[in-house]
N, C-alpha and C. Protein backbone atom coordinates (compact mmCIF):
# COMPACT_ATOMS: atom_id res chain seq x y z
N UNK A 1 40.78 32.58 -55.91
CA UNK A 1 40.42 31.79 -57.07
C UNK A 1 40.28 30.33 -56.66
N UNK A 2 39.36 29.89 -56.77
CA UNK A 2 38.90 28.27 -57.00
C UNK A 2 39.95 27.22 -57.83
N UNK A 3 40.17 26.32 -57.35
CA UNK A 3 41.01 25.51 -58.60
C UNK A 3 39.71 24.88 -59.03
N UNK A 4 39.73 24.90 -60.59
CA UNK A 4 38.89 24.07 -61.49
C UNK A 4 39.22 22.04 -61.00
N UNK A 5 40.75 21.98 -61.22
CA UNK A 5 40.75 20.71 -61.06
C UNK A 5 41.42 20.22 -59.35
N UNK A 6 41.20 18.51 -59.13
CA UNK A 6 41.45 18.45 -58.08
C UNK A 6 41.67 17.00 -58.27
N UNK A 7 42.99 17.05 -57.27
CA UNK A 7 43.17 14.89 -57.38
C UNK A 7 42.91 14.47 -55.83
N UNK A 8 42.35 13.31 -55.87
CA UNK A 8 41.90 12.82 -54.75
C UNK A 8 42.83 11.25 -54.90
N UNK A 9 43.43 10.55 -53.74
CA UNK A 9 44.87 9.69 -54.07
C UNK A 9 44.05 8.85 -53.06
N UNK A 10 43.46 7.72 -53.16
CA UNK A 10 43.65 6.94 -51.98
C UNK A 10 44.73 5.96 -51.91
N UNK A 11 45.74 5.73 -50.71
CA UNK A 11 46.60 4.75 -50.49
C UNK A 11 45.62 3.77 -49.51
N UNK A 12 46.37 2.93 -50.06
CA UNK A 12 46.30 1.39 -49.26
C UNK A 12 47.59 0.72 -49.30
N UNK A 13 47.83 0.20 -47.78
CA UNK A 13 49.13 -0.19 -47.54
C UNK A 13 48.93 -1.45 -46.20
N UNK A 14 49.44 -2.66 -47.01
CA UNK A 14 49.11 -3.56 -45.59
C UNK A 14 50.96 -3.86 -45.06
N UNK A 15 50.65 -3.89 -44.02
CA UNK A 15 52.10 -4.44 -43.16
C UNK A 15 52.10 -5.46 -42.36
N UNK A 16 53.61 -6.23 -42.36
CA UNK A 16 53.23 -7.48 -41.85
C UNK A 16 53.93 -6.90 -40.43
N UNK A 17 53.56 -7.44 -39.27
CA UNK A 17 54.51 -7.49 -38.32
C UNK A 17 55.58 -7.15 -38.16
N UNK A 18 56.81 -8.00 -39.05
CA UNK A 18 58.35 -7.13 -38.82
C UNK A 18 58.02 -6.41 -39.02
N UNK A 19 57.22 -5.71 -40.24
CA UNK A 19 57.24 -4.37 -41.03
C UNK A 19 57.07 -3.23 -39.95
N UNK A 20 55.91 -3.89 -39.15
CA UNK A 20 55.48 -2.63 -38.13
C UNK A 20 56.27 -2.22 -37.01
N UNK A 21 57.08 -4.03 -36.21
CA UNK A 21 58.35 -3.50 -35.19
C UNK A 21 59.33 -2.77 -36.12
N UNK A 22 59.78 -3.21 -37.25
CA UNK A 22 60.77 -2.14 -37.83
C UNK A 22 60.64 -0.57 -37.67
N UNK A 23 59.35 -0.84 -38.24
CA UNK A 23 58.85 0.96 -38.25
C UNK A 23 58.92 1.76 -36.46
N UNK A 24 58.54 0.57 -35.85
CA UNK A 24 58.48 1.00 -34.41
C UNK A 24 59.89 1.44 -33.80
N UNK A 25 60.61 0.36 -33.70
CA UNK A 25 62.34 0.49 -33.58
C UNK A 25 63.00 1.31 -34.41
N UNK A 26 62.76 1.22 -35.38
CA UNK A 26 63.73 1.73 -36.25
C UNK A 26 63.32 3.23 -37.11
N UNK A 27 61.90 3.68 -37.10
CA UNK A 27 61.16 4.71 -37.87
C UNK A 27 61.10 4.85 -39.28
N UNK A 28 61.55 3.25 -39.45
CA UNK A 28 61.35 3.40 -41.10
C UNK A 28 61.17 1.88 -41.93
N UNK A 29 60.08 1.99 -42.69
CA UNK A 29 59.88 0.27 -43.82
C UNK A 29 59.96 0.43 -44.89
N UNK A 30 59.87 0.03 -45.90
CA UNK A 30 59.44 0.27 -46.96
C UNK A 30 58.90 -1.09 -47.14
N UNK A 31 57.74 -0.83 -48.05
CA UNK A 31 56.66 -1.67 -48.58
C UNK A 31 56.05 -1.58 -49.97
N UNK A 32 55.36 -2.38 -50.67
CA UNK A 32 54.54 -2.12 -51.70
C UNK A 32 53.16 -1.94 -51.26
N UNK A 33 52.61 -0.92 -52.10
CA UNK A 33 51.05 -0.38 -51.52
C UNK A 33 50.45 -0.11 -52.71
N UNK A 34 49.04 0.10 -52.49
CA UNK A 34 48.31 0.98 -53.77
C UNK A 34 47.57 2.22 -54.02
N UNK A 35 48.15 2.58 -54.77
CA UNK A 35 47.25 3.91 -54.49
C UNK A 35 46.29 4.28 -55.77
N UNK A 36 44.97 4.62 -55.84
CA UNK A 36 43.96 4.69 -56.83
C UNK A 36 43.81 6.72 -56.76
N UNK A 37 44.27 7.32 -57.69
CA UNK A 37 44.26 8.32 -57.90
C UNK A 37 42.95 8.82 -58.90
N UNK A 38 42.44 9.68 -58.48
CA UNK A 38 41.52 10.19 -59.25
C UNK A 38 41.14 11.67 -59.55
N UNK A 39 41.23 12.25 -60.89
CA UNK A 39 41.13 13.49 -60.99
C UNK A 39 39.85 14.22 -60.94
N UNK A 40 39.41 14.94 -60.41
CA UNK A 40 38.35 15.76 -60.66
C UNK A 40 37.72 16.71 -61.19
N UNK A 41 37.19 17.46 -61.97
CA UNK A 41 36.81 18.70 -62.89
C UNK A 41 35.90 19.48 -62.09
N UNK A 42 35.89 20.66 -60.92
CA UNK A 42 34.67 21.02 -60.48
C UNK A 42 33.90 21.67 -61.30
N UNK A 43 34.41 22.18 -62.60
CA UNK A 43 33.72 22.46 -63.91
C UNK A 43 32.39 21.66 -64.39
N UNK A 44 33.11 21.10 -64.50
CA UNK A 44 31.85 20.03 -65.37
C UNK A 44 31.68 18.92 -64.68
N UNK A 45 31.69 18.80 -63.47
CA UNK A 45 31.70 17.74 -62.29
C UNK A 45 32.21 16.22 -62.86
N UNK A 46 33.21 16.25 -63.87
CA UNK A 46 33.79 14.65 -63.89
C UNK A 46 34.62 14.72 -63.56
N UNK A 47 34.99 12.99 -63.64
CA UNK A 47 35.77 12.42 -62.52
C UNK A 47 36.52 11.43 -63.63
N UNK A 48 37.74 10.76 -63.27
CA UNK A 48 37.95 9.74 -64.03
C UNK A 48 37.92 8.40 -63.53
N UNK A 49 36.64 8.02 -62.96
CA UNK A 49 36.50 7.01 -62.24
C UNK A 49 35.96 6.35 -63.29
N UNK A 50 36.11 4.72 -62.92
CA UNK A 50 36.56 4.16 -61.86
C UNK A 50 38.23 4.25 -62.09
N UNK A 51 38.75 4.64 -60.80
CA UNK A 51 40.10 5.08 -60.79
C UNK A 51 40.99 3.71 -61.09
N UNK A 52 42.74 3.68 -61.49
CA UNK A 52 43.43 2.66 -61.67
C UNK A 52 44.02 2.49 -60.42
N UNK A 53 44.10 1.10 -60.46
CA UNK A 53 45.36 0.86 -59.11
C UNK A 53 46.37 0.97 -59.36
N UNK A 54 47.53 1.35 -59.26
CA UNK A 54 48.68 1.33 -59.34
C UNK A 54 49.40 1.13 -58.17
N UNK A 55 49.93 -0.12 -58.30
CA UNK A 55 51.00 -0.45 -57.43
C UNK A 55 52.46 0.23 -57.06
N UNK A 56 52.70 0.33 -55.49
CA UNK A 56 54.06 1.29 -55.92
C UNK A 56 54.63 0.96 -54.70
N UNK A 57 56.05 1.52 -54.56
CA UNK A 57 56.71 1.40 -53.45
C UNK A 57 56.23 2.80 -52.39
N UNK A 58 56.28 2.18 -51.02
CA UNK A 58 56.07 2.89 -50.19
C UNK A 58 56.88 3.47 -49.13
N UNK A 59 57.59 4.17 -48.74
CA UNK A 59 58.18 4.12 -47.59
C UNK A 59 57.92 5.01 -46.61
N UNK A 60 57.24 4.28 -45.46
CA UNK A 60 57.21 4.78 -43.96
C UNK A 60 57.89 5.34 -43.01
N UNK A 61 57.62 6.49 -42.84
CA UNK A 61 58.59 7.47 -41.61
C UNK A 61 57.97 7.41 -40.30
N UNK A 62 58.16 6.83 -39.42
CA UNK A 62 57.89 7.11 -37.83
C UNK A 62 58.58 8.46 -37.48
N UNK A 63 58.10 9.58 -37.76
CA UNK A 63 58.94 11.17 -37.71
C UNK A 63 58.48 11.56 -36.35
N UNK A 64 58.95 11.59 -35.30
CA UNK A 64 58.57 11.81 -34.07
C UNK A 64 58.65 13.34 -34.03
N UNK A 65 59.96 14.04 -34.80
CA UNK A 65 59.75 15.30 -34.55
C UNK A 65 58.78 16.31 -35.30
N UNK A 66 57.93 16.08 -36.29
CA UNK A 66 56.72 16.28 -37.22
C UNK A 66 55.77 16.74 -36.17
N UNK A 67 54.99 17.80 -36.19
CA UNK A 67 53.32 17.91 -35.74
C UNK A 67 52.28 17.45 -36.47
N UNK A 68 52.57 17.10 -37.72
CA UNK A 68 51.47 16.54 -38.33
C UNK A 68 52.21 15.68 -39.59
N UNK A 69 50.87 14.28 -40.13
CA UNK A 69 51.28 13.80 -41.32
C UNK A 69 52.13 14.60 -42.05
N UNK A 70 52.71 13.95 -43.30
CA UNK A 70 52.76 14.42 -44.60
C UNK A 70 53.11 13.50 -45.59
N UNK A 71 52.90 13.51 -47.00
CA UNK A 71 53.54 12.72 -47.44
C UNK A 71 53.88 13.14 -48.96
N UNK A 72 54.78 12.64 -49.68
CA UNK A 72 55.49 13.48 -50.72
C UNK A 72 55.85 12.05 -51.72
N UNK A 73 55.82 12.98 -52.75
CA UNK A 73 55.55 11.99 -53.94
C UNK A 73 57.45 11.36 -54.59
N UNK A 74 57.47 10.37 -54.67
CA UNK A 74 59.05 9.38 -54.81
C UNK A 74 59.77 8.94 -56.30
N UNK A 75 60.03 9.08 -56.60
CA UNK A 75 60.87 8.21 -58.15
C UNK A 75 59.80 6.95 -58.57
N UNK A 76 59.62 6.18 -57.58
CA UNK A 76 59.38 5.12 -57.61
C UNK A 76 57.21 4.74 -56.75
N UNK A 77 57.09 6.06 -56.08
CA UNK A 77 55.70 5.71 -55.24
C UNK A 77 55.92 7.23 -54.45
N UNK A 78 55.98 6.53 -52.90
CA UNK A 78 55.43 7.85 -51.85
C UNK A 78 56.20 7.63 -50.68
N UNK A 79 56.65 8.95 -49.83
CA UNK A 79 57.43 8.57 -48.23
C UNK A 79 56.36 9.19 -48.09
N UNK A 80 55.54 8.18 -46.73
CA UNK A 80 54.50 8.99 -45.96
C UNK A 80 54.91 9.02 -44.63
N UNK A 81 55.04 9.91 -43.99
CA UNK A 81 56.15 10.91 -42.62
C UNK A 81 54.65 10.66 -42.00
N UNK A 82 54.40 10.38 -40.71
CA UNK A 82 53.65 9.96 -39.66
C UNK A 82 54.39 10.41 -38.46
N UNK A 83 53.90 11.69 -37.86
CA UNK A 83 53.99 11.96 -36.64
C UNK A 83 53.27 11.46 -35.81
N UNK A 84 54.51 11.13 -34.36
CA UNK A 84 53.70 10.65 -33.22
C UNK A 84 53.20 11.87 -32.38
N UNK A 85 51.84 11.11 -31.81
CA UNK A 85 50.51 11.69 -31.54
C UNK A 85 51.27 12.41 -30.46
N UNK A 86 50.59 13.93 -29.84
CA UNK A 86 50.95 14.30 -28.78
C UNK A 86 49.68 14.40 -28.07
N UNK A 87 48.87 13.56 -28.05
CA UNK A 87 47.30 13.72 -27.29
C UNK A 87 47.40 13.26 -26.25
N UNK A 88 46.48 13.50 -25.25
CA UNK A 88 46.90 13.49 -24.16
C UNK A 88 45.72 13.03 -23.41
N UNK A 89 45.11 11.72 -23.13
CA UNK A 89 43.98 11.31 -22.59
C UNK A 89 43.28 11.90 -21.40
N UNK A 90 42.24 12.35 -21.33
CA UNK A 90 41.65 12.75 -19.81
C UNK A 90 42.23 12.55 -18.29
N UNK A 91 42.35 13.05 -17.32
CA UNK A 91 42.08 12.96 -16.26
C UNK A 91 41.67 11.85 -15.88
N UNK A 92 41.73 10.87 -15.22
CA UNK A 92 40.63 10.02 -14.72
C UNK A 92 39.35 9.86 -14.62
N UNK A 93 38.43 9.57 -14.39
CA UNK A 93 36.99 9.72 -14.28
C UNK A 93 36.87 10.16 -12.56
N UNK A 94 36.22 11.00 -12.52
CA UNK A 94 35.50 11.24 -11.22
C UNK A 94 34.74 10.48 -10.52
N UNK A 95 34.60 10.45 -9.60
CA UNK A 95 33.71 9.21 -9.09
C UNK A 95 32.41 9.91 -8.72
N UNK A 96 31.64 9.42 -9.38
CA UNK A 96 30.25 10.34 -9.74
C UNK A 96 29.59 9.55 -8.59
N UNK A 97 29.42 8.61 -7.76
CA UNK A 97 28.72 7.83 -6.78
C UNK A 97 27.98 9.03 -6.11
N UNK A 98 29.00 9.97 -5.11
CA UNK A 98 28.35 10.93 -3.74
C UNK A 98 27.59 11.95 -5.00
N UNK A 99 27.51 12.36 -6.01
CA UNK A 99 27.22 13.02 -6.94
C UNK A 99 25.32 13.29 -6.90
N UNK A 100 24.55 14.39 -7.50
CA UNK A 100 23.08 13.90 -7.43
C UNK A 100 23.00 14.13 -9.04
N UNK A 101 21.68 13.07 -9.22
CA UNK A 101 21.96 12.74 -11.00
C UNK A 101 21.78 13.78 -11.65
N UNK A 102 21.58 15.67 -11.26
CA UNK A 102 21.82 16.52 -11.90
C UNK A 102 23.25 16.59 -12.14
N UNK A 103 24.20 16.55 -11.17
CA UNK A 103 25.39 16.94 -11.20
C UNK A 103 26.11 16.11 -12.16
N UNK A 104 25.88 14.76 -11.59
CA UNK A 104 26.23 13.85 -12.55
C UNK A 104 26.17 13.19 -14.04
N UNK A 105 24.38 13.94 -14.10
CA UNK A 105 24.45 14.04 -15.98
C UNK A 105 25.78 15.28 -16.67
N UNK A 106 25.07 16.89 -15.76
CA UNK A 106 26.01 17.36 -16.22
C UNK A 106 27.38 17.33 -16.60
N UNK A 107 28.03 16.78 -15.72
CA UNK A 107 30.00 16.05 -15.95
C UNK A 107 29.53 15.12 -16.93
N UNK A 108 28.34 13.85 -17.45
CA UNK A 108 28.64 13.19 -18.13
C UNK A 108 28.74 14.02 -19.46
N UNK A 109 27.59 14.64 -19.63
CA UNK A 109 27.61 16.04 -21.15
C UNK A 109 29.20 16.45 -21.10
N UNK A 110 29.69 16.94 -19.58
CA UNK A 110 31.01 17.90 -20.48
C UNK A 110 31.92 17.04 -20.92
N UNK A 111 32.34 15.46 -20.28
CA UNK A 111 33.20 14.40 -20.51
C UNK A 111 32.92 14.24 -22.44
N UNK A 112 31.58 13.88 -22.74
CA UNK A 112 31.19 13.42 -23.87
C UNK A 112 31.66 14.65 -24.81
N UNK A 113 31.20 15.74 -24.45
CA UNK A 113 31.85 17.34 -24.96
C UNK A 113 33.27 17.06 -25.92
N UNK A 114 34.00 16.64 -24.72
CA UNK A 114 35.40 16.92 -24.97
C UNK A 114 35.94 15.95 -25.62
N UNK A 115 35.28 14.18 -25.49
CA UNK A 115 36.02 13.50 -26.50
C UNK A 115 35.27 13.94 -27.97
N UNK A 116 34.19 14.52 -27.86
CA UNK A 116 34.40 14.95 -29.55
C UNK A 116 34.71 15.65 -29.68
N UNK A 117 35.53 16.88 -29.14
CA UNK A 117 36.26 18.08 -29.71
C UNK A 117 37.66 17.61 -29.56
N UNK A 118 37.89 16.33 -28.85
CA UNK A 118 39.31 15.98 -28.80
C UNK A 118 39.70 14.47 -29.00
N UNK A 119 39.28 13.95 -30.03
CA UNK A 119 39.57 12.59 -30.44
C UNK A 119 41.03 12.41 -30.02
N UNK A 120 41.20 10.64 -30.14
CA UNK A 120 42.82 10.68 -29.99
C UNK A 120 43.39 10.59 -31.51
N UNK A 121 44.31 11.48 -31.47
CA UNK A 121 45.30 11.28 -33.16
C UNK A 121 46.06 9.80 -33.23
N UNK A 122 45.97 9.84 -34.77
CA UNK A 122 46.67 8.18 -34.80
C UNK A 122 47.72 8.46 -35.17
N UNK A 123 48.65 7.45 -34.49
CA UNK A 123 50.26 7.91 -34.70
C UNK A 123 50.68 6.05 -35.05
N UNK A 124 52.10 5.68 -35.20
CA UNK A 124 51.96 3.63 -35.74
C UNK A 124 51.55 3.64 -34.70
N UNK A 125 51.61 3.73 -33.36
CA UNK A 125 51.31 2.76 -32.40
C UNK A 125 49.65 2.38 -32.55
N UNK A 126 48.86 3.06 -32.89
CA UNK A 126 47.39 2.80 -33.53
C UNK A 126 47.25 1.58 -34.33
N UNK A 127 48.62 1.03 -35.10
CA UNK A 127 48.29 -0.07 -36.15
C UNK A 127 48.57 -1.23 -34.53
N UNK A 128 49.10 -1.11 -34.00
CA UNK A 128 49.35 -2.03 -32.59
C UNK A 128 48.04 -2.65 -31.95
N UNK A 129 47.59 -1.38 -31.97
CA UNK A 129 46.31 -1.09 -30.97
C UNK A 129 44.96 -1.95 -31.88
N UNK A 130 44.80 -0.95 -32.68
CA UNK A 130 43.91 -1.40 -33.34
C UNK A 130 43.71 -2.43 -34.79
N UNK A 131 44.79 -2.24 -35.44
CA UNK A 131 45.24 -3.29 -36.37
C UNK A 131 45.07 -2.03 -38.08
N UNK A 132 44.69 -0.58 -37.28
CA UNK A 132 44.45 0.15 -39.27
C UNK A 132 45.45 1.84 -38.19
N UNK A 133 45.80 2.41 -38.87
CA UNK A 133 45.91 3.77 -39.30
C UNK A 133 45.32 4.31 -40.46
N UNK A 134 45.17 5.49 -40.11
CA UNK A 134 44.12 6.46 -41.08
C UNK A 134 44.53 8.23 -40.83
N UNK A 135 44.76 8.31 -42.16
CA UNK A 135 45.06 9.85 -41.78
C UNK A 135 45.00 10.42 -43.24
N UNK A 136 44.09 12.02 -43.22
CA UNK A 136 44.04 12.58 -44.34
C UNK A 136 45.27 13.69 -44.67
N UNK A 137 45.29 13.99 -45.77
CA UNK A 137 46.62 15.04 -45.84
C UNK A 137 46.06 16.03 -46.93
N UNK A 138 46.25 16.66 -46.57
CA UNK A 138 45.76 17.92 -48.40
C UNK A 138 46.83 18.72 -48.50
N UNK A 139 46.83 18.97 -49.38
CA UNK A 139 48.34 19.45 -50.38
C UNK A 139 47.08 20.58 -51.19
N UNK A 140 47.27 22.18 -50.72
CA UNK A 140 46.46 22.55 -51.70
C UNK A 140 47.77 23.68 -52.56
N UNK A 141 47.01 23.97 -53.54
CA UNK A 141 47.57 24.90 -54.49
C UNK A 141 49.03 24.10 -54.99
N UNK A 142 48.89 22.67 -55.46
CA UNK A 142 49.94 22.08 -56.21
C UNK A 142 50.42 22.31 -57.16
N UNK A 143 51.70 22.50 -57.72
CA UNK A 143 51.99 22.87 -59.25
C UNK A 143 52.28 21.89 -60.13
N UNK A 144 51.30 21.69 -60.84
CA UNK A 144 51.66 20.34 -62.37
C UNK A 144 51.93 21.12 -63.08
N UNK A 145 53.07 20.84 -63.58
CA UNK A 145 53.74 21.91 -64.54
C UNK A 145 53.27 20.99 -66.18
N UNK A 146 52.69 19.68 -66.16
CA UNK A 146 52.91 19.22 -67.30
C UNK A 146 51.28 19.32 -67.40
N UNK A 147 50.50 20.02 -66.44
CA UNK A 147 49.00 20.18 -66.54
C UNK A 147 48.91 21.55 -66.78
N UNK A 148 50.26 22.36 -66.35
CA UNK A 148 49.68 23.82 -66.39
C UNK A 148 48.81 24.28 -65.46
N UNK A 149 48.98 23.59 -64.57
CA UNK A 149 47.87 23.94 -63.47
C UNK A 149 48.17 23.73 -62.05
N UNK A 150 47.08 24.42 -61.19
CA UNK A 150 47.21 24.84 -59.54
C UNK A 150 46.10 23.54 -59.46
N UNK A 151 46.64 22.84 -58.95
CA UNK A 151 45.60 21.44 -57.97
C UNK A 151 45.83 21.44 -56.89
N UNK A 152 44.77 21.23 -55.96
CA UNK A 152 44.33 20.50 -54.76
C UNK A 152 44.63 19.11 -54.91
N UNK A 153 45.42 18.91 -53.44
CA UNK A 153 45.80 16.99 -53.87
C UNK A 153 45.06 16.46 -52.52
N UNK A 154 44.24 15.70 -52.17
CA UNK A 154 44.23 15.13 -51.29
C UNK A 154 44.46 13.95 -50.84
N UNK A 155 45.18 13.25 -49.99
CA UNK A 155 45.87 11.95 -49.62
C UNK A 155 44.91 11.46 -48.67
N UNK A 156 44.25 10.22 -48.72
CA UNK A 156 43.36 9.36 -48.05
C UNK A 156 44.51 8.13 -47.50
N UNK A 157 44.98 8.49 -46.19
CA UNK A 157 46.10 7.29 -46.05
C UNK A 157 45.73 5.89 -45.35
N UNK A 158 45.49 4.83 -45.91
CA UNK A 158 45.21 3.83 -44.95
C UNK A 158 46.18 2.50 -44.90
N UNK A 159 46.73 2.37 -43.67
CA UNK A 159 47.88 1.54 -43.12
C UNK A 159 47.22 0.44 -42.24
N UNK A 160 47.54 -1.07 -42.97
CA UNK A 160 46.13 -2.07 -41.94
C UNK A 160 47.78 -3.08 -41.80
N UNK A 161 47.55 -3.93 -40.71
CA UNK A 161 48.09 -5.20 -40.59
C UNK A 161 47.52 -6.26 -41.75
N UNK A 162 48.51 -6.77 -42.75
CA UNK A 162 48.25 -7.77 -43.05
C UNK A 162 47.56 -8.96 -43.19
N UNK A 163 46.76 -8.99 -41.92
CA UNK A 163 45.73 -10.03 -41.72
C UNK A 163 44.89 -9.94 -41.89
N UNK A 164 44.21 -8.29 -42.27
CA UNK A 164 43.28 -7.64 -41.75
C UNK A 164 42.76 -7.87 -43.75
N UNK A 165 43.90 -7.83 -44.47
CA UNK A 165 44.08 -8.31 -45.88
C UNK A 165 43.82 -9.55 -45.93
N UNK A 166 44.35 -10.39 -45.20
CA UNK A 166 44.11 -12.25 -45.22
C UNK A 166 42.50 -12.49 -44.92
N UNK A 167 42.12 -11.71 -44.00
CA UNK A 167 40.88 -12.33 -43.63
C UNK A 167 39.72 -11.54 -44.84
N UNK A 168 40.21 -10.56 -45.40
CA UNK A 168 39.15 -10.27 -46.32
C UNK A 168 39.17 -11.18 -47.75
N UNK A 169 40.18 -12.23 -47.87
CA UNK A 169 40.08 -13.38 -48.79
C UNK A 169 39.17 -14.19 -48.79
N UNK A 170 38.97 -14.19 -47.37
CA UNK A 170 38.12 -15.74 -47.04
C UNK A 170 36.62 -15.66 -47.32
C-alpha cells in the first residue's frame, strides 16, 4: 500500500566554531536551527507550501558507533545522530606516464567509474573541510496517531559554519 500522505522536514542549522570543536571533542552541541516542514497529499498532489519556519532546539550527536544518520524528533526540536564516515579513499593514482593512451584512457574510465559509484560520505569532519554537511534520512511508514495515519517522513539535513550565514547578509 502507498501512503496517501507524506512530510518532507528541511533542517537548517548554522554552527559557530566552538560549536563544531565541541561536537568534534566532545560528540555533542546543542544549537538553535530551523526546520520548514511540509506535508504532502499524493492524492490530490497538495502541498502546504509555502512551508513555516519554526525555530527549535537542536542537538548534535558525533555517534561514531552508528552506520548511518538518524535523527528523532525532541520535547523541544530534534537529536540528529551523525555517523562517522567509514569510506575509504582510493589507492593512489598510478602513474599512467610508461602507459599507451589506450591503456591509459581506459584506467582513467574505471577511476571516474568508481568515484561515482563511491562518493565520500559526510561525517562533522566535512563541516571542517568544507564549511556545510548534508545528509538525507527517510523515516518510512511513520505513525501519527493524532493523523491516524502511516507517513513517510523525510529529513533534508543541512549543517553550515556560521559564516557561511554571515556572508549571505551582505
Amino acid at each position: 500500500m502507498i501512503n496517501k500522505i507524506a512530510l518532507l522536514i528541511s533542517h537548517n542549522v548554522f554552527l559557530t566554531n566552538n560549536q563544531i570543536n565541541e561536537l568534534i571533542e566532545k560528540n555533542i552541541t546543542k544549537c538553535l536551527g530551523v526546520s520548514l516542514p511540509v506535508w504532502v497529499n499524493s492524492k490530490n498532489a497538495k502541498t502546504t507550501e509555502p512551508a513555516s519556519e519554526i525555530f527549535c532546539e537542536y542537538e548534535i550527536v558525533n555517534e561514531n558507533e552508528k552506520d548511518e544518520h538518524d535523527i528523532k524528533i525532541t520535547k523541544n526540536g530534534y537529536k540528529i545522530f551523525i555517523s562517522k564516515s567509514s569510506w575509504k579513499p582510493p589507492k593512489p593514482m598510478i602513474d599512467t606516464s610508461e602507459m599507451s593512451q589506450e591503456e591509459r584512457s581506459y584506467y582513467e574510465r574505471k577511476r571516474e567509474r568508481w568515484w561515482k559509484t563511491n562518493p565520500e560520505q559526510m561525517d562533522i569532519d566535512s563541516i571542517k573541510k568544507s564549511n556545510y554537511f548534508r545528509a538525507q534520512i527517510k523515516k518510512l511508514d511513520q505513525e501519527f496517531s493524532k493523523l491516524n495515519a502511516i507517513v513517510d517522513v523525510q529529513h533534508s539535513i543541512e549543517i553550515k559554519k556560521i559564516e557561511c550565514l554571515i556572508d549571505s547578509l551582505a
